[in-house]
Protein backbone atom coordinates (compact mmCIF):
# COMPACT_ATOMS: atom_id res chain seq x y z
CA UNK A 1 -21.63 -21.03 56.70
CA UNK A 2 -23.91 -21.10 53.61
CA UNK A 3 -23.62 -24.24 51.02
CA UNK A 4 -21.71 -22.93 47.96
CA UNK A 5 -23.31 -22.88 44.79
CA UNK A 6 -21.68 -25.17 41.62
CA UNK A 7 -20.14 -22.85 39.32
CA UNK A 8 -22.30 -24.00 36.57
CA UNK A 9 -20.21 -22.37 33.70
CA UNK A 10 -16.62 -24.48 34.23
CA UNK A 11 -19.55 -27.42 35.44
CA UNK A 12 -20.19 -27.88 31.47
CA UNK A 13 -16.31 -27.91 30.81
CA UNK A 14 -14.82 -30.08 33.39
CA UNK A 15 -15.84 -33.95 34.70
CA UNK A 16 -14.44 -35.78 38.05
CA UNK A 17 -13.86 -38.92 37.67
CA UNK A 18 -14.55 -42.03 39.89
CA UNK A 19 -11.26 -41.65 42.03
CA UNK A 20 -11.89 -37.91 42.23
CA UNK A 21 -9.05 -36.50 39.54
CA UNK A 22 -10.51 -33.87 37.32
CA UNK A 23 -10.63 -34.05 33.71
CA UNK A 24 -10.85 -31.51 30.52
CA UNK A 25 -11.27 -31.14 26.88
CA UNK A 26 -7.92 -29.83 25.03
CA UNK A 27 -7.75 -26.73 23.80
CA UNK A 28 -7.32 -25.48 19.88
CA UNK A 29 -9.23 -27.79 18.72
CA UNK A 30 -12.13 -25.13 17.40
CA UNK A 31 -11.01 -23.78 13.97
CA UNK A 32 -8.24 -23.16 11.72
CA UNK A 33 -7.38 -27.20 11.94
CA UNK A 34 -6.01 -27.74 8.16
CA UNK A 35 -2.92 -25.42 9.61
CA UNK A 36 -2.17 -28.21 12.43
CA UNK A 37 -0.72 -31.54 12.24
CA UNK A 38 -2.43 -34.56 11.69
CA UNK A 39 -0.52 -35.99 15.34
CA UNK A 40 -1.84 -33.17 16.66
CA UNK A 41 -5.64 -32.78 15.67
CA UNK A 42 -5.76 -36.35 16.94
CA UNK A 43 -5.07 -34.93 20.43
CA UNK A 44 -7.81 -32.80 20.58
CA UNK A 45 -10.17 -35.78 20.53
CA UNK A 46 -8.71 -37.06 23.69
CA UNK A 47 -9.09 -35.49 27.14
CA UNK A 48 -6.41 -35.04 29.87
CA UNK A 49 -6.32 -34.27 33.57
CA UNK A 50 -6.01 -30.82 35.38
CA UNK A 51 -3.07 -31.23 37.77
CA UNK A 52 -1.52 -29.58 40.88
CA UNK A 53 -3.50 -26.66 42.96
CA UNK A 54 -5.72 -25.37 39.98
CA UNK A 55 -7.38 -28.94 40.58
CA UNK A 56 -8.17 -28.49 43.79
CA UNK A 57 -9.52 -24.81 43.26
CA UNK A 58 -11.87 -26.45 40.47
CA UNK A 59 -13.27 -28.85 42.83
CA UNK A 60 -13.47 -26.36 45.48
CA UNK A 61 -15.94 -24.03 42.58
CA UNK A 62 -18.19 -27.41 41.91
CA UNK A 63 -18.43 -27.87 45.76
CA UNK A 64 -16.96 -31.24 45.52
């Protein structure tokens, strides 16, 4: 079987990390941001992990 190719497109939005969990920017944070709590624009500075089997299909599309 052929090597698969990194899906370059979610490659620019998602990281691994050293013990192989995959983490993501939060979404909402683009626009409209004087409508949303401060608590809550706070959160969009952090990042948080992808969980369960959508993980595993995103490693499976960077060929990790």
């Amino acid at each position: 079987m052929p090597k698969l190719k990194t899906h370059k497109g979610l490659a620019k939005r998602v990281k691994i990390t050293g013990t192989g969990k995959v983490k993501r920017k939060r979404c909402g944070g683009g626009h409209l941001l004087s409508d949303k709590s401060a608590k809550r624009r706070r959160r969009f500075g952090s990042t948080t992990l992808v969980k369960g089997v959508r993980a595993k299909k995103i490693r499976v599309l960077l060929g990790q």
